[in-house]
Protein backbone atom coordinates (compact mmCIF):
# COMPACT_ATOMS: atom_id res chain seq x y z
CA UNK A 1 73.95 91.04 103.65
CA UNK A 2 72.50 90.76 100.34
CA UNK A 3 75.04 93.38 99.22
CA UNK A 4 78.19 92.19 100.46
CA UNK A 5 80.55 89.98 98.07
CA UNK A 6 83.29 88.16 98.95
CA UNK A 7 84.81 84.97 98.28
CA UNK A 8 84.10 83.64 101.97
CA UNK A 9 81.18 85.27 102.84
CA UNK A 10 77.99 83.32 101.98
CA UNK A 11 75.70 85.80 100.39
CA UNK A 12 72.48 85.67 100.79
CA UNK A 13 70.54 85.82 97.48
CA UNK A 14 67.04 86.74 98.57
CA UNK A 15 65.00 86.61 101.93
CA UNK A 16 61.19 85.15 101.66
CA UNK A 17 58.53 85.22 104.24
CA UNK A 18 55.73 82.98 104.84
CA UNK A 19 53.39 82.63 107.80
CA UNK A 20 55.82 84.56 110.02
CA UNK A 21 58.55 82.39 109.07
CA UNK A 22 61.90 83.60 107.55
CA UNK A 23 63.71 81.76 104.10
CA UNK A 24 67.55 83.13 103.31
CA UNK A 25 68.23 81.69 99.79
CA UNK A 26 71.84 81.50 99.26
CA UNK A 27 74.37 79.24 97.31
CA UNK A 28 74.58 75.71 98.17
CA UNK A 29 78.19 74.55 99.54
CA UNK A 30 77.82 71.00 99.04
CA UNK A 31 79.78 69.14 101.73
CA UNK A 32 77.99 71.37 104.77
CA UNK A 33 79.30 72.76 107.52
CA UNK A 34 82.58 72.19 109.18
CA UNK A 35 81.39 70.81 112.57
CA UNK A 36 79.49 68.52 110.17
CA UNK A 37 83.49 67.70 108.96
CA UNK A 38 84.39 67.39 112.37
CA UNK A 39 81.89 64.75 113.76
CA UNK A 40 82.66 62.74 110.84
CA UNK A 41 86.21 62.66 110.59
CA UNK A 42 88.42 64.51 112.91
CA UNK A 43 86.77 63.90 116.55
CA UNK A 44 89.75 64.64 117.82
CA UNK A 45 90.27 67.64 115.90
CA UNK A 46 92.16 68.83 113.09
CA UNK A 47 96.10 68.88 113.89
CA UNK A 48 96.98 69.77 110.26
CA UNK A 49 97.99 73.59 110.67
CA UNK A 50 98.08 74.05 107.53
CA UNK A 51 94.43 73.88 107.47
CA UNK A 52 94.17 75.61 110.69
CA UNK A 53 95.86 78.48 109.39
CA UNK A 54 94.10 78.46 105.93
CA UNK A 55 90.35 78.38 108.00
CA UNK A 56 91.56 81.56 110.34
CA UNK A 57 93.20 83.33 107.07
CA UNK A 58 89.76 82.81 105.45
CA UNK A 59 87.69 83.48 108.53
CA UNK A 60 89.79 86.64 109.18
CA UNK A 61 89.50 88.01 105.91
CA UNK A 62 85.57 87.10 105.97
CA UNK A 63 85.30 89.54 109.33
CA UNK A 64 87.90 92.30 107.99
CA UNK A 65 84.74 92.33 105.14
CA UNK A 66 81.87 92.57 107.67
CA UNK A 67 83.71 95.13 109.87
CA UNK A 68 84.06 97.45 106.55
CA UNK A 69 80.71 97.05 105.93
CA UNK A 70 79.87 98.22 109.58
CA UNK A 71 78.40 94.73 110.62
CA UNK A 72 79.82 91.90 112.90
CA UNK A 73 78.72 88.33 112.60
CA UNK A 74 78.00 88.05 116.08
CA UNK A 75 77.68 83.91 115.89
CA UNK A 76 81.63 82.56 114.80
CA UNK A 77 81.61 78.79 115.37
CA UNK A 78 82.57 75.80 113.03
CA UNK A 79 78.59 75.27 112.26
CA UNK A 80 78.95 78.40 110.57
CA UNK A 81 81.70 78.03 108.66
CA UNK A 82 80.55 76.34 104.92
CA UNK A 83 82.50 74.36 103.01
CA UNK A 84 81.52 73.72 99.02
CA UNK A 85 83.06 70.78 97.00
CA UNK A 86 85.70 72.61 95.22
CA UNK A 87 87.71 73.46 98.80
CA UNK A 88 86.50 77.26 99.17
CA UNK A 89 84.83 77.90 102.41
CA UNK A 90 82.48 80.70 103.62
CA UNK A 91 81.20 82.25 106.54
CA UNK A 92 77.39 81.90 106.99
CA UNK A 93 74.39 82.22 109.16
CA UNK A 94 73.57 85.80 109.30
CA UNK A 95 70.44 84.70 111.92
CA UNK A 96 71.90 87.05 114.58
CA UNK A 97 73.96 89.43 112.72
CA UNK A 98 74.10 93.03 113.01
CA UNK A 99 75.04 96.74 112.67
CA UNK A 100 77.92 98.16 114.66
CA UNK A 101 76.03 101.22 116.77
CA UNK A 102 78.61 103.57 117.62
CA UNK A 103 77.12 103.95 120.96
CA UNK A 104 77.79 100.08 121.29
CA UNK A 105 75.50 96.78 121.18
CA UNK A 106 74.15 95.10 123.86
CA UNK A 107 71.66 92.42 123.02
CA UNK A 108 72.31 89.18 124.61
CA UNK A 109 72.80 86.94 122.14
CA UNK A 110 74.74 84.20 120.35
CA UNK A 111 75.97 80.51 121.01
CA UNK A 112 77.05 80.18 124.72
CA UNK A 113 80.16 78.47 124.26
CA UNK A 114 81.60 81.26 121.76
CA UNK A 115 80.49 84.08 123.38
CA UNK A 116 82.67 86.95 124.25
CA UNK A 117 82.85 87.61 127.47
CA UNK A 118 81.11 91.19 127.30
CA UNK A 119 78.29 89.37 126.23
CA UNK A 120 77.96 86.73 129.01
CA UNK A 121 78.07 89.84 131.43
CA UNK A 122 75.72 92.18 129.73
CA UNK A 123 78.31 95.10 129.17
CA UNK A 124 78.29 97.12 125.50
CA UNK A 125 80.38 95.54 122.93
CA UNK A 126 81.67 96.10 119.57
CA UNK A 127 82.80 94.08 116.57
CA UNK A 128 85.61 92.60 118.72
CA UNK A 129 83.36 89.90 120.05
CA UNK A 130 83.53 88.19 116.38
CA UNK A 131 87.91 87.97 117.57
CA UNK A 132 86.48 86.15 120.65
CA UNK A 133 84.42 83.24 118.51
CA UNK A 134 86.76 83.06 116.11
CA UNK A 135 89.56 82.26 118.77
CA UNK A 136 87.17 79.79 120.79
CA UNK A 137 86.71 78.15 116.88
CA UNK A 138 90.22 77.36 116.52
CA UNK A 139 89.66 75.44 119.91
CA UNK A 140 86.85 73.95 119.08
CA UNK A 141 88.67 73.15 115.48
CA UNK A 142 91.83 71.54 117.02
CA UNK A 143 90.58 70.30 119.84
CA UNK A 144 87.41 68.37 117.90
CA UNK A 145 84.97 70.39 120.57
CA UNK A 146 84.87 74.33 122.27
CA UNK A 147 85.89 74.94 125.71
CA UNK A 148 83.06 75.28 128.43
CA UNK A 149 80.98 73.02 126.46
CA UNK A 150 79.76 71.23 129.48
CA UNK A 151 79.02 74.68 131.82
CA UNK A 152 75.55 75.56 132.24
CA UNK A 153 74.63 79.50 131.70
CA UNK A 154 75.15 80.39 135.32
CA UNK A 155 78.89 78.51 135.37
CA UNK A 156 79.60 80.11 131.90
CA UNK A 157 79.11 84.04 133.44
CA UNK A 158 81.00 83.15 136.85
CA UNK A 159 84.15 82.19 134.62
CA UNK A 160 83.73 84.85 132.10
CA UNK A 161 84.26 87.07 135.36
CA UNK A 162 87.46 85.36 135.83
CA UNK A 163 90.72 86.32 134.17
CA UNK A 164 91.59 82.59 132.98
CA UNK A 165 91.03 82.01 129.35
CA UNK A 166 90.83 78.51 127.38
CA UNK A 167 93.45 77.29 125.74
CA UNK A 168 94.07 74.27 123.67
CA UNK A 169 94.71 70.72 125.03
CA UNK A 170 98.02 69.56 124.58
CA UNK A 171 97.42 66.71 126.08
CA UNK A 172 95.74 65.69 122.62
CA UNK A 173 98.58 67.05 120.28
CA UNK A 174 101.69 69.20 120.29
CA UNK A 175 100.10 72.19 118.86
CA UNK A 176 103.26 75.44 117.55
CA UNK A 177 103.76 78.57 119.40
CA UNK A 178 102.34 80.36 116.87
CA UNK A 179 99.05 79.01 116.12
CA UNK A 180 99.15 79.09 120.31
CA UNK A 181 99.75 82.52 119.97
CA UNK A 182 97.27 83.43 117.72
CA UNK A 183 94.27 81.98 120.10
CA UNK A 184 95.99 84.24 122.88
CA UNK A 185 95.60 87.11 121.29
CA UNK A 186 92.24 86.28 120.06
CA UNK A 187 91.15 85.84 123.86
CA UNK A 188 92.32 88.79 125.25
CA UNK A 189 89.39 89.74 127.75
CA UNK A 190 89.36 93.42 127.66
CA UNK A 191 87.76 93.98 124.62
CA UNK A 192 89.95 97.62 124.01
CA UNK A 193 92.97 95.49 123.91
CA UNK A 194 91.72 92.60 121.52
CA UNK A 195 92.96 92.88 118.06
CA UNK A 196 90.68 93.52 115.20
CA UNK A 197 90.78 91.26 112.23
CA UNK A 198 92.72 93.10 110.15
CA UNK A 199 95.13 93.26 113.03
CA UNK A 200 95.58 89.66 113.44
CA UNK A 201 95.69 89.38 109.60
CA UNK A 202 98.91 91.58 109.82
CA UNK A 203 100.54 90.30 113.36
CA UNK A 204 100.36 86.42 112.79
CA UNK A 205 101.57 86.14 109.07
CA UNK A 206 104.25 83.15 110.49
CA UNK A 207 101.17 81.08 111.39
CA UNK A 208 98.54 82.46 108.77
CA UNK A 209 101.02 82.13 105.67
CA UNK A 210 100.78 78.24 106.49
CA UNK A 211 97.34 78.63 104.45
CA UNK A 212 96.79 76.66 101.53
CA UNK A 213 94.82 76.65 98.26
CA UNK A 214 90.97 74.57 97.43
CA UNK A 215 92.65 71.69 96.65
CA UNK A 216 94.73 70.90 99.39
CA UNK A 217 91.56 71.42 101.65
CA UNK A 218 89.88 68.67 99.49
CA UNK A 219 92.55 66.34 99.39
CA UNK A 220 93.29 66.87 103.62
CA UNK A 221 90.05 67.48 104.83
CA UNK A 222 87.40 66.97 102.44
CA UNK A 223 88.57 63.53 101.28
CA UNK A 224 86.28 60.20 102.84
CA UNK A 225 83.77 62.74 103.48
CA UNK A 226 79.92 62.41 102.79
CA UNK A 227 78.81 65.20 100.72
CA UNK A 228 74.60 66.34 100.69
CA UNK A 229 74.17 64.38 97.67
CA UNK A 230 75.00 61.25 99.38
CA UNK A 231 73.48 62.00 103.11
CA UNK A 232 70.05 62.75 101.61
CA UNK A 233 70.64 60.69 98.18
CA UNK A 234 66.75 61.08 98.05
CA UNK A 235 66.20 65.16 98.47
CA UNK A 236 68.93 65.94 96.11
CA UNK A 237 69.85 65.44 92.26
CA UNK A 238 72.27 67.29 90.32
CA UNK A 239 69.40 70.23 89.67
CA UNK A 240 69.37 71.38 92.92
CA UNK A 241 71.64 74.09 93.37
CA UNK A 242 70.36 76.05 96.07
CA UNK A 243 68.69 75.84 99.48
CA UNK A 244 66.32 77.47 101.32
CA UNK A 245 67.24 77.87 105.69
CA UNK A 246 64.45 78.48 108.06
CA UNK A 247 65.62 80.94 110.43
CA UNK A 248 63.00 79.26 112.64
CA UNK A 249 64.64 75.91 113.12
CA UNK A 250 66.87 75.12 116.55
CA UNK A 251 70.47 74.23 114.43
CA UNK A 252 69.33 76.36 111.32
CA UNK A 253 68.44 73.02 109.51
CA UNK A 254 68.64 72.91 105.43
CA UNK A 255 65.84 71.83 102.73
CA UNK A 256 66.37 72.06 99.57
CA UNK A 257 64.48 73.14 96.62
CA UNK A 258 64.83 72.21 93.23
CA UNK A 259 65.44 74.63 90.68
CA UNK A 260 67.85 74.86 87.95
CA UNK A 261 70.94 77.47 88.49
CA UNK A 262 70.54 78.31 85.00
CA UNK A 263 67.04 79.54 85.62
CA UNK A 264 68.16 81.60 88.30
CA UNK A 265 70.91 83.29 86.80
CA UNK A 266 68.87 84.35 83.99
CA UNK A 267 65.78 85.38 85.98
CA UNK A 268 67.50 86.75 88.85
CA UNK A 269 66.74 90.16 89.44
CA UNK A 270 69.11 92.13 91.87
CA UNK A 271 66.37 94.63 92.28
CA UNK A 272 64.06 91.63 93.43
CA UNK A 273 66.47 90.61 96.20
CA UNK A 274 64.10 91.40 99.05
CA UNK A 275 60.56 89.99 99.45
CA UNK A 276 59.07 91.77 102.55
CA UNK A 277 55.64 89.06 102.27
CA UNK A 278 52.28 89.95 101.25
CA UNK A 279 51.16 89.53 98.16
CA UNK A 280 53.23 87.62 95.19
CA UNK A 281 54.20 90.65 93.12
CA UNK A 282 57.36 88.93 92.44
CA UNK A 283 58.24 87.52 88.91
CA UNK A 284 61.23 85.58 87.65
CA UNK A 285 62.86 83.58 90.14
CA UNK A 286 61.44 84.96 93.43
CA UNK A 287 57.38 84.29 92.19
CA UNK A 288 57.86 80.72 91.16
CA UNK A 289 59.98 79.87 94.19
CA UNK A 290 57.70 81.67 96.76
CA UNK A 291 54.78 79.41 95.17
CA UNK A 292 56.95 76.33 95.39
CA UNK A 293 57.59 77.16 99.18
CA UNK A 294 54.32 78.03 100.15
CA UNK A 295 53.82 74.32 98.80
CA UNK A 296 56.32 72.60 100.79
CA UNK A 297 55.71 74.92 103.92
CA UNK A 298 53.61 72.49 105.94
CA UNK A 299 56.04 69.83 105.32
CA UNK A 300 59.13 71.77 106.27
CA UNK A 301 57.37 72.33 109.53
CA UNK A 302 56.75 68.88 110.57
CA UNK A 303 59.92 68.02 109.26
CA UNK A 304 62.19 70.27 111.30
CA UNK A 305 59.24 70.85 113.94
CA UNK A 306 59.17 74.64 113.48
CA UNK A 307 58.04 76.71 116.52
CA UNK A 308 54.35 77.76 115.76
CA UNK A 309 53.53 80.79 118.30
CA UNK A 310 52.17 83.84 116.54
CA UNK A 311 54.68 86.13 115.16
């Protein structure tokens, strides 16, 4: 992941490990996660399409990326879709991400509620499960909350047997036939006949060229929202401009670090990107910020009660 670039993929800058414990050091985008957004402001949802279509376009173009790259995300949901200050958004959370095997994938895994139905019933599946989440996203999205949120595991396989799909709740707001369309093709059960990304991209340009630039995200969406500066006024200052995420924690929980982006553009070695543990060979920015977390580690445990079983 540390590879890929692309303006709404977060990329992840270097990965650190301490006592069996995973750090992914990547930008900071300042105002959090969408769900975050939603909770806040729009617990109903978001009804402005224009937004809607602008967070598929960039989601869309964010999996087209992946699938090039032969990877899927694997874990689509509006937790994982980062929003910085300026309006630009990115796709994060690589925790469960993976290469596409041509044989096909079958580990059981994501976010229950997202999750493509060849998941839920254990069958092989390819990068058209990332279609799936994103579709269940818009839901979620414009409907302030995903479908089946309330099914436990065993109700959650029984109706991914079935041949219903979700579909948005009108009963909240009038939603258009095509951004209706566009979550019916995303949920097309049989995985053969789901579109890929780059599909959609090209099928639903009535409802995707709705999209808008940063600023009318900031103004529409952004705007009487708290940013990280002023949630955790106490953790944060101007310096800090990137965070560390502990792979470890149960909603992938953020702690920052201090250090100045300066410094790390200057020190940053490409060639560094990937700190497999052991000792601190490390110099530049990966040394002094490997010290700093081994530091802070005890305190990032009992803060975001890390699971302690031997690795």
């Amino acid at each position: 992941m540390s590879k890929i670039v692309h303006p709404h993929l977060i990329q992840a800058y270097a990965i650190i490990t301490i006592d069996c414990k995973a750090y992914i050091i990547m930008p900071l985008m300042l105002y959090g996660d969408l769900k975050n957004i939603l909770s806040f402001k729009f617990l109903k949802g978001i009804h402005d399409e224009n937004v809607l279509a602008t967070i598929m376009k960039y989601c869309l173009e964010a999996i087209d990326c992946l699938n090039n790259n032969n990877l899927f995300h694997r874990d689509i949901k509006a937790s994982n879709i980062l929003i910085d200050k300026n309006g630009s958004m990115r796709l994060g959370d690589y925790g469960v991400s993976s290469l596409i095997k041509k044989e096909g994938n079958n580990t059981f895994i994501g976010s229950i509620c997202w999750m493509a139905p060849e998941i839920a019933l254990n069958l092989e599946y390819t990068y058209k499960i990332d279609i799936w989440s994103l579709g269940i996203t818009a839901i979620e999205i414009a409907n302030g909350k995903p479908p089946y949120k309330d099914l436990s595991i065993n109700e959650f396989v029984e109706e991914s047997k079935s041949p219903r799909i979700p579909s948005l709740n009108d009963d909240i707001y009038k939603f258009s036939d095509e951004f209706k369309n566009f979550i019916k093709n995303c949920l097309v059960k049989d995985p053969k006949l789901r579109p890929s990304a780059k599909e959609l991209l090209e099928k639903h340009k009535k409802f995707l060229d709705k999209a808008k630039n940063q600023e009318y995200i900031v103004e529409n969406v952004l705007k009487g929202c708290l940013d990280l500066h002023e949630i955790f006024p106490k953790t944060l200052n101007e310096k800090e401009q990137y965070f560390v995420k502990s792979e470890n924690t149960d909603e992938g929980l953020n702690k920052m670090t201090t250090k100045e982006s300066g410094e790390i553009d200057d020190e940053f070695n490409v060639d560094e990107k990937i700190d497999e543990g052991g000792e601190d060979k490390n110099t530049g920015f990966l040394g002094p910020l490997k010290r700093e977390l081994n530091k802070k580690h005890n305190d990032l445990k009992g803060m975001f009660d890390m699971n302690e079983e031997e690795c």
